[in-house]
PDB file of N, CA and C in Angstrom:
ATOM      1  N   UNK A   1       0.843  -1.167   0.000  1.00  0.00           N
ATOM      2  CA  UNK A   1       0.000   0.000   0.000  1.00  0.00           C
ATOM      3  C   UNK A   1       0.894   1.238   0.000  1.00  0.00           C
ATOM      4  N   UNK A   2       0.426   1.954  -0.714  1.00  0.00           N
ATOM      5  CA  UNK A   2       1.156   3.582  -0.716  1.00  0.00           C
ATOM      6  C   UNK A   2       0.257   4.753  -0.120  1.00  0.00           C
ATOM      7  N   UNK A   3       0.955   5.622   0.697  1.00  0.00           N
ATOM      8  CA  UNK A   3       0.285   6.515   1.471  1.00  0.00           C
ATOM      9  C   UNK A   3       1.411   8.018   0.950  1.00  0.00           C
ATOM     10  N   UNK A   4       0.408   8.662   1.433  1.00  0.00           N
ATOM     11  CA  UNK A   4       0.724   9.922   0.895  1.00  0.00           C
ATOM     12  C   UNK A   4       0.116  10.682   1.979  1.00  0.00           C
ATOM     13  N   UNK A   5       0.888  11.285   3.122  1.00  0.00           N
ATOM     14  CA  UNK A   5       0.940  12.155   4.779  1.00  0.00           C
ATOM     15  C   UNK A   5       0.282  13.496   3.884  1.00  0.00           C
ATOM     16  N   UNK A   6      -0.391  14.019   4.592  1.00  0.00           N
ATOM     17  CA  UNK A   6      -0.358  15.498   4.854  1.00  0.00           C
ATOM     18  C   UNK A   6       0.729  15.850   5.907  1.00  0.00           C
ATOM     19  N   UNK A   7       0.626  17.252   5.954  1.00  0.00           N
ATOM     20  CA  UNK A   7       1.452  18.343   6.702  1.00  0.00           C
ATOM     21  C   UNK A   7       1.593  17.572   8.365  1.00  0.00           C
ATOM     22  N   UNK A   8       0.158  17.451   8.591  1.00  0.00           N
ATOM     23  CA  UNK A   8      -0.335  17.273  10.057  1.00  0.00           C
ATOM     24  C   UNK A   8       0.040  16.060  10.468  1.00  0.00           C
ATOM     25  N   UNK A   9      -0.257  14.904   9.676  1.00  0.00           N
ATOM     26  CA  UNK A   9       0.241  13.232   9.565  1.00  0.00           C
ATOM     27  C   UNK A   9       1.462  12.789   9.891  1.00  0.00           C
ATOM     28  N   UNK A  10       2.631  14.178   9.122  1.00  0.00           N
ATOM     29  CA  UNK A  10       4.041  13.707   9.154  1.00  0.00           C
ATOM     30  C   UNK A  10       4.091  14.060  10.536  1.00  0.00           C
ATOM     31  N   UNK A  11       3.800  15.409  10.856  1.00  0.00           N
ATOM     32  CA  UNK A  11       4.331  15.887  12.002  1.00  0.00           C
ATOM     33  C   UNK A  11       4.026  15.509  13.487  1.00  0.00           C
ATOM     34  N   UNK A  12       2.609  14.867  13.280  1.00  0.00           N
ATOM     35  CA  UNK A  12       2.367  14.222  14.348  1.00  0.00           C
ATOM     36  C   UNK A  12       3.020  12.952  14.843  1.00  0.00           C
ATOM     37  N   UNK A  13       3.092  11.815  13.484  1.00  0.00           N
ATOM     38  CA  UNK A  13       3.679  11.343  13.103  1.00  0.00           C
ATOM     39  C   UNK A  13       5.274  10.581  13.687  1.00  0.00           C
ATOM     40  N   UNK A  14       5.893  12.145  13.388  1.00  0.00           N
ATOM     41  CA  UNK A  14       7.372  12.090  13.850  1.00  0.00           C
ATOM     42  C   UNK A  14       7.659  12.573  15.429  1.00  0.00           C
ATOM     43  N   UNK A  15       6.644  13.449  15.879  1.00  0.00           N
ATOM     44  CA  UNK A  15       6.924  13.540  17.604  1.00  0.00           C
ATOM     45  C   UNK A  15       5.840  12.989  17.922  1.00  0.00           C
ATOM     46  N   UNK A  16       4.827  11.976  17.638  1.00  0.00           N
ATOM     47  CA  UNK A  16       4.275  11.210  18.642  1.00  0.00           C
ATOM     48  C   UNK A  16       2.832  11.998  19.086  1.00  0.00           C
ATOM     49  N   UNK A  17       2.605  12.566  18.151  1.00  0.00           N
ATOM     50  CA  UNK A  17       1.339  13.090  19.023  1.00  0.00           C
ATOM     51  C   UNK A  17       0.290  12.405  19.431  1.00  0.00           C
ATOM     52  N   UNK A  18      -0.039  12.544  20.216  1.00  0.00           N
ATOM     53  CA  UNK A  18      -1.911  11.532  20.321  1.00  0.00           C
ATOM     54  C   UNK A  18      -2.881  11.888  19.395  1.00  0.00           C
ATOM     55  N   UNK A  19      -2.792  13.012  18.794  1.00  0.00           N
ATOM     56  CA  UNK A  19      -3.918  13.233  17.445  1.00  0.00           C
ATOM     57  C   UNK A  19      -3.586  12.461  16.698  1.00  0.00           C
ATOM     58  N   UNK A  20      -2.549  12.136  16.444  1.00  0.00           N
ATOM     59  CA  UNK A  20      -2.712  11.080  15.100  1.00  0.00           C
ATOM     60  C   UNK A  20      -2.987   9.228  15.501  1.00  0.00           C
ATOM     61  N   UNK A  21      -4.296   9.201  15.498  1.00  0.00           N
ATOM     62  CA  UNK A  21      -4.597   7.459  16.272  1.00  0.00           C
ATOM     63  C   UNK A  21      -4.118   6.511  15.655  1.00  0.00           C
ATOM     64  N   UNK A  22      -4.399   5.933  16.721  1.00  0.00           N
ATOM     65  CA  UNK A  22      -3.300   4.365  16.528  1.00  0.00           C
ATOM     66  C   UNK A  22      -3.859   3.414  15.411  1.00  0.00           C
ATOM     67  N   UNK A  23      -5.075   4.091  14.814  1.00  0.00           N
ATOM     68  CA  UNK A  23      -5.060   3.158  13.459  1.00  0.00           C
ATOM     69  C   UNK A  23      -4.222   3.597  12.736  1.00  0.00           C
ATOM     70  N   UNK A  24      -4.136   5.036  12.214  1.00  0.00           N
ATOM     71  CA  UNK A  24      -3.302   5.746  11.208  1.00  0.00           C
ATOM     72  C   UNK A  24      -1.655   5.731  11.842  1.00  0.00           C
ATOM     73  N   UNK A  25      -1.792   5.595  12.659  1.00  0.00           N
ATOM     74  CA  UNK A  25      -0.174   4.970  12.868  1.00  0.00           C
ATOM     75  C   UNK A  25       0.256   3.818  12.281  1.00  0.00           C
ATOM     76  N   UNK A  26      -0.883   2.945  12.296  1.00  0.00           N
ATOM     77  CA  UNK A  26      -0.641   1.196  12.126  1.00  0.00           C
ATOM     78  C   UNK A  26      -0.601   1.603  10.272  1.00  0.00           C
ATOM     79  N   UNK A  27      -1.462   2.254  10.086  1.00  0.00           N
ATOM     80  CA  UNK A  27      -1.413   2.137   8.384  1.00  0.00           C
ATOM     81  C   UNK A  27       0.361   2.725   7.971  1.00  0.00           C
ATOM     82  N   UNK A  28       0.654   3.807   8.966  1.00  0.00           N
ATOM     83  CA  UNK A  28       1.743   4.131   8.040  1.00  0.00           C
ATOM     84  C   UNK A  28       2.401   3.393   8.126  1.00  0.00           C
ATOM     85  N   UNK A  29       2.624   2.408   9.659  1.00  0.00           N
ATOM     86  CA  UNK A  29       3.832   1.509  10.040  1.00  0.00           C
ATOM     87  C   UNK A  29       4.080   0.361   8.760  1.00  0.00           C
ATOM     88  N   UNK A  30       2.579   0.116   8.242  1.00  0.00           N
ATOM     89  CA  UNK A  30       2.633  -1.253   7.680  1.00  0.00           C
ATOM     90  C   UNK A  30       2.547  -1.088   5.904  1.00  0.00           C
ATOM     91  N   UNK A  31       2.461   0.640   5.839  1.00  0.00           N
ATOM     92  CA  UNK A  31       2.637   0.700   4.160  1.00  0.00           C
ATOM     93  C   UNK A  31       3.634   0.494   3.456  1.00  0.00           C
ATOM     94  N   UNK A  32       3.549   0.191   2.318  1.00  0.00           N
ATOM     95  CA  UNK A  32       4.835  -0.350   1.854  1.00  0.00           C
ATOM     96  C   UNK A  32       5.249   0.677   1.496  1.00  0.00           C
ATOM     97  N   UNK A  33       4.996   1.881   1.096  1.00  0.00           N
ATOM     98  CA  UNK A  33       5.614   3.337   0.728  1.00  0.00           C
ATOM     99  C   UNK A  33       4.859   4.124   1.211  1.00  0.00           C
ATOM    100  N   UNK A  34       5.476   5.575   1.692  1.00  0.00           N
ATOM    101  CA  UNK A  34       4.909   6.758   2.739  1.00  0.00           C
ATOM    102  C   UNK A  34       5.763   7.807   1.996  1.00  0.00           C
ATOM    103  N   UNK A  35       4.844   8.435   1.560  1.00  0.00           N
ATOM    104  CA  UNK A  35       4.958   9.779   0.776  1.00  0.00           C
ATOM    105  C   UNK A  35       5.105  11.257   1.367  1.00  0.00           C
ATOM    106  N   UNK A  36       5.836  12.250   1.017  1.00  0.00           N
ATOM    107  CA  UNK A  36       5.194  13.267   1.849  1.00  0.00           C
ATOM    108  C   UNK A  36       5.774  14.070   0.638  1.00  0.00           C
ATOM    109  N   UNK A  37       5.018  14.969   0.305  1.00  0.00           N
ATOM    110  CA  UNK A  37       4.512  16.122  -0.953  1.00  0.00           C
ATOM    111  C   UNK A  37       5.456  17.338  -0.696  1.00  0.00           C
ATOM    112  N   UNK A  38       5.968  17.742  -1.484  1.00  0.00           N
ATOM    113  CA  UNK A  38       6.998  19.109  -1.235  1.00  0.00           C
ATOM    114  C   UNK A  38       6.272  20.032  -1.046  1.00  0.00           C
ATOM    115  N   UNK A  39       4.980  20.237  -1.282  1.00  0.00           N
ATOM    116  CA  UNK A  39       3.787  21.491  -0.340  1.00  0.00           C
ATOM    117  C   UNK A  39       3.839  21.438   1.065  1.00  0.00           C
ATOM    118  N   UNK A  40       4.257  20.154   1.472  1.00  0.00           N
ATOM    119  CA  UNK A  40       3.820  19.508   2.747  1.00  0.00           C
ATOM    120  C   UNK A  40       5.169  20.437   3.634  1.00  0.00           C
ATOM    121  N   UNK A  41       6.293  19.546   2.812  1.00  0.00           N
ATOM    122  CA  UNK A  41       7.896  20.494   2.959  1.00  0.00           C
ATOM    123  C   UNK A  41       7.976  22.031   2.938  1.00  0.00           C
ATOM    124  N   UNK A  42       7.086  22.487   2.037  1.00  0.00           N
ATOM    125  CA  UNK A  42       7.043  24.306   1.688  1.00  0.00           C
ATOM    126  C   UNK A  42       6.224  24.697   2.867  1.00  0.00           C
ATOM    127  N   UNK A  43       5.166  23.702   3.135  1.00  0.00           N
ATOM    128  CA  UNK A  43       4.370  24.616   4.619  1.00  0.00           C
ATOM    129  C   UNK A  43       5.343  24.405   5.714  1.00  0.00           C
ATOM    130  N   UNK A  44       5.439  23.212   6.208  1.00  0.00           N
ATOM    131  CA  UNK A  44       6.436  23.344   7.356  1.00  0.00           C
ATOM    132  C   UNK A  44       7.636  24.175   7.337  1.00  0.00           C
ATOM    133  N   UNK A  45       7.859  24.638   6.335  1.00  0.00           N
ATOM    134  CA  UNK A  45       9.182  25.480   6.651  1.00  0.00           C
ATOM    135  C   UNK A  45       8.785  26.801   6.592  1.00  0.00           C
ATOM    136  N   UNK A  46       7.607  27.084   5.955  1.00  0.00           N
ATOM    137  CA  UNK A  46       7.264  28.282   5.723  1.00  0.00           C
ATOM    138  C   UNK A  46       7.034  29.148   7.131  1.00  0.00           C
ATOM    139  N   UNK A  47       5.703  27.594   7.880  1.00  0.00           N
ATOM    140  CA  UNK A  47       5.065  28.013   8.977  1.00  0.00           C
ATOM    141  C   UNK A  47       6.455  27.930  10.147  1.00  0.00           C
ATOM    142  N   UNK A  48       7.488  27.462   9.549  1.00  0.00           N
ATOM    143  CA  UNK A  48       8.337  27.581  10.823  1.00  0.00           C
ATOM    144  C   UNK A  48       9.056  28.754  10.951  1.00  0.00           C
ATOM    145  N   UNK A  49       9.156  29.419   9.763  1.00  0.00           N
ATOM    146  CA  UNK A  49       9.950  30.829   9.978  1.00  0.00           C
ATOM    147  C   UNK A  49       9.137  31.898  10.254  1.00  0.00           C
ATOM    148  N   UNK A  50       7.676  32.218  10.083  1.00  0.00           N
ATOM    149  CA  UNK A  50       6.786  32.627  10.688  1.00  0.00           C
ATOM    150  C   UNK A  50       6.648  32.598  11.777  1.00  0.00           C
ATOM    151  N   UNK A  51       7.161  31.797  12.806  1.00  0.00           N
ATOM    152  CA  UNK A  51       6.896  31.687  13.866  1.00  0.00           C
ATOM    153  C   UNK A  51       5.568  30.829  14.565  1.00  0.00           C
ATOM    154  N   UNK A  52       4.688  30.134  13.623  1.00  0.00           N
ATOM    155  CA  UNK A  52       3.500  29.490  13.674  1.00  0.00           C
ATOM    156  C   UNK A  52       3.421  28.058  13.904  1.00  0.00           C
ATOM    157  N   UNK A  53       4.743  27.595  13.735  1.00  0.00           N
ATOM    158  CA  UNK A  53       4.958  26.442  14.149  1.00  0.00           C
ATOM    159  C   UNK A  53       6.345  26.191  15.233  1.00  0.00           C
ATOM    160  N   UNK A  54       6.178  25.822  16.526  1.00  0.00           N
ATOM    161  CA  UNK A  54       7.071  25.318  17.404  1.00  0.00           C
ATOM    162  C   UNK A  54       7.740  24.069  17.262  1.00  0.00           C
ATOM    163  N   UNK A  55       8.600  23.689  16.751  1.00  0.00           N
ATOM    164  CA  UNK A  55       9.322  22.490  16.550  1.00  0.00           C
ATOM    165  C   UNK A  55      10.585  22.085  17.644  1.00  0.00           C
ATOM    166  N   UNK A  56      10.846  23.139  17.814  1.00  0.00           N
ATOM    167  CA  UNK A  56      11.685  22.769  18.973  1.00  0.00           C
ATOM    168  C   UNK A  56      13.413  22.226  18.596  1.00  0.00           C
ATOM    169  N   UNK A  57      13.635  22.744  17.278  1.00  0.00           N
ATOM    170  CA  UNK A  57      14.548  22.456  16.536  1.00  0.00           C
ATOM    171  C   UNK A  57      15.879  23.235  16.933  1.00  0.00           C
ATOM    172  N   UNK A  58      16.952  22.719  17.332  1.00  0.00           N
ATOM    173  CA  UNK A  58      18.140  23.459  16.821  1.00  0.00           C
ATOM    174  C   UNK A  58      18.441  23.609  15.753  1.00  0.00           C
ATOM    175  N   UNK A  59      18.363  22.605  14.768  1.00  0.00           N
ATOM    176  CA  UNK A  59      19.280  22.991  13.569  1.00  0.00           C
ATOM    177  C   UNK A  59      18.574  23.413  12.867  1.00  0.00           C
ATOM    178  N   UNK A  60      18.477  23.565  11.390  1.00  0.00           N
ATOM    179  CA  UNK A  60      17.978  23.602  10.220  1.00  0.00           C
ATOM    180  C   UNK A  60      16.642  22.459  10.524  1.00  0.00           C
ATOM    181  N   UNK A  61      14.996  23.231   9.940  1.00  0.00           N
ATOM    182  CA  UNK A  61      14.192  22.520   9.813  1.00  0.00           C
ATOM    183  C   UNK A  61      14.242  21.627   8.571  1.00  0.00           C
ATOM    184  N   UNK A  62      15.016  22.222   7.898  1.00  0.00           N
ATOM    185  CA  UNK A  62      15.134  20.947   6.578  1.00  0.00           C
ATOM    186  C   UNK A  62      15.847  20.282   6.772  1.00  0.00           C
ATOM    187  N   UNK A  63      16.689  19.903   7.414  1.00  0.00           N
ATOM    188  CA  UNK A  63      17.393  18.909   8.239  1.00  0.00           C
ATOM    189  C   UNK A  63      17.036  18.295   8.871  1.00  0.00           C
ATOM    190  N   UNK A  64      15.736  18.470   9.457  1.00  0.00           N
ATOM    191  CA  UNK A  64      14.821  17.676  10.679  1.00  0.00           C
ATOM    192  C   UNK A  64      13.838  17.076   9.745  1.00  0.00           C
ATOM    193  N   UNK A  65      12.915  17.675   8.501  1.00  0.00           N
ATOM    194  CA  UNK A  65      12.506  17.345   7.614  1.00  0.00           C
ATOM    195  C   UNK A  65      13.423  15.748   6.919  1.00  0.00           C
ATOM    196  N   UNK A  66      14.430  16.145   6.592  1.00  0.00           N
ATOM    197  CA  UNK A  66      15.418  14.866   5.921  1.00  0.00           C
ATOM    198  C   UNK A  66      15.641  13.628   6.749  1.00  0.00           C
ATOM    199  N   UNK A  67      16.223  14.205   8.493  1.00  0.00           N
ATOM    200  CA  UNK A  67      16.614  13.209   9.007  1.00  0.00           C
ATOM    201  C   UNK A  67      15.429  12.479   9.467  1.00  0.00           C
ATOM    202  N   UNK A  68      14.037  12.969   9.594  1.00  0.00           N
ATOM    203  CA  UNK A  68      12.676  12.122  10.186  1.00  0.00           C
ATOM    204  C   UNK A  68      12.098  11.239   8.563  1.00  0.00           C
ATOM    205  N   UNK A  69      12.363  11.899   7.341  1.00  0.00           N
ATOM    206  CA  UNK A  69      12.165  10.974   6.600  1.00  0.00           C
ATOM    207  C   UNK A  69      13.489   9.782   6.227  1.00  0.00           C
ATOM    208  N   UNK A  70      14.084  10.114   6.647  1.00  0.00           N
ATOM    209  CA  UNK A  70      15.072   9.026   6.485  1.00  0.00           C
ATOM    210  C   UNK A  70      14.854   8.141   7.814  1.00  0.00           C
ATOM    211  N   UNK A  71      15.079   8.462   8.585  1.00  0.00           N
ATOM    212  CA  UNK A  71      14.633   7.545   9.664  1.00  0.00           C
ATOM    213  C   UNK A  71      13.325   6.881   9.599  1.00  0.00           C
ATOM    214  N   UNK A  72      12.558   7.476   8.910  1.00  0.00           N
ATOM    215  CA  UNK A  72      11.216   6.307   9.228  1.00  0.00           C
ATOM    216  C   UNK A  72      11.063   6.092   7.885  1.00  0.00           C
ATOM    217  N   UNK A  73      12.229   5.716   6.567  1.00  0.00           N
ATOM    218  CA  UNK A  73      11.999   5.557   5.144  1.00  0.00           C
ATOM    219  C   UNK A  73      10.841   5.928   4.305  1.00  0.00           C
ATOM    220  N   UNK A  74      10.513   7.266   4.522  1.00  0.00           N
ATOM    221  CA  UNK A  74       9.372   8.093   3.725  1.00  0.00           C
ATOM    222  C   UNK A  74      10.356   8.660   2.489  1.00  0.00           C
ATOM    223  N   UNK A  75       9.214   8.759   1.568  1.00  0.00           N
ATOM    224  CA  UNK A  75       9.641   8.897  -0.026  1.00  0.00           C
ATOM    225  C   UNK A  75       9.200  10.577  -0.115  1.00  0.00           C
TER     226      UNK A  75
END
Protein backbone atom coordinates (compact mmCIF):
# COMPACT_ATOMS: atom_id res chain seq x y z
CA UNK A 1 0.00 0.00 0.00
CA UNK A 2 1.16 3.58 -0.72
CA UNK A 3 0.29 6.52 1.47
CA UNK A 4 0.72 9.92 0.90
CA UNK A 5 0.94 12.16 4.78
CA UNK A 6 -0.36 15.50 4.85
CA UNK A 7 1.45 18.34 6.70
CA UNK A 8 -0.33 17.27 10.06
CA UNK A 9 0.24 13.23 9.57
CA UNK A 10 4.04 13.71 9.15
CA UNK A 11 4.33 15.89 12.00
CA UNK A 12 2.37 14.22 14.35
CA UNK A 13 3.68 11.34 13.10
CA UNK A 14 7.37 12.09 13.85
CA UNK A 15 6.92 13.54 17.60
CA UNK A 16 4.27 11.21 18.64
CA UNK A 17 1.34 13.09 19.02
CA UNK A 18 -1.91 11.53 20.32
CA UNK A 19 -3.92 13.23 17.45
CA UNK A 20 -2.71 11.08 15.10
CA UNK A 21 -4.60 7.46 16.27
CA UNK A 22 -3.30 4.36 16.53
CA UNK A 23 -5.06 3.16 13.46
CA UNK A 24 -3.30 5.75 11.21
CA UNK A 25 -0.17 4.97 12.87
CA UNK A 26 -0.64 1.20 12.13
CA UNK A 27 -1.41 2.14 8.38
CA UNK A 28 1.74 4.13 8.04
CA UNK A 29 3.83 1.51 10.04
CA UNK A 30 2.63 -1.25 7.68
CA UNK A 31 2.64 0.70 4.16
CA UNK A 32 4.83 -0.35 1.85
CA UNK A 33 5.61 3.34 0.73
CA UNK A 34 4.91 6.76 2.74
CA UNK A 35 4.96 9.78 0.78
CA UNK A 36 5.19 13.27 1.85
CA UNK A 37 4.51 16.12 -0.95
CA UNK A 38 7.00 19.11 -1.23
CA UNK A 39 3.79 21.49 -0.34
CA UNK A 40 3.82 19.51 2.75
CA UNK A 41 7.90 20.49 2.96
CA UNK A 42 7.04 24.31 1.69
CA UNK A 43 4.37 24.62 4.62
CA UNK A 44 6.44 23.34 7.36
CA UNK A 45 9.18 25.48 6.65
CA UNK A 46 7.26 28.28 5.72
CA UNK A 47 5.06 28.01 8.98
CA UNK A 48 8.34 27.58 10.82
CA UNK A 49 9.95 30.83 9.98
CA UNK A 50 6.79 32.63 10.69
CA UNK A 51 6.90 31.69 13.87
CA UNK A 52 3.50 29.49 13.67
CA UNK A 53 4.96 26.44 14.15
CA UNK A 54 7.07 25.32 17.40
CA UNK A 55 9.32 22.49 16.55
CA UNK A 56 11.69 22.77 18.97
CA UNK A 57 14.55 22.46 16.54
CA UNK A 58 18.14 23.46 16.82
CA UNK A 59 19.28 22.99 13.57
CA UNK A 60 17.98 23.60 10.22
CA UNK A 61 14.19 22.52 9.81
CA UNK A 62 15.13 20.95 6.58
CA UNK A 63 17.39 18.91 8.24
CA UNK A 64 14.82 17.68 10.68
CA UNK A 65 12.51 17.35 7.61
CA UNK A 66 15.42 14.87 5.92
CA UNK A 67 16.61 13.21 9.01
CA UNK A 68 12.68 12.12 10.19
CA UNK A 69 12.17 10.97 6.60
CA UNK A 70 15.07 9.03 6.48
CA UNK A 71 14.63 7.54 9.66
CA UNK A 72 11.22 6.31 9.23
CA UNK A 73 12.00 5.56 5.14
CA UNK A 74 9.37 8.09 3.72
CA UNK A 75 9.64 8.90 -0.03
Amino acid sequence: MRLLLDTHAFLWFVVDDKRLSPDAKKLIGDADEVLLSWASIWEIIIKNSLGQLKLGVEGSVISLIQDEMRRNSFD
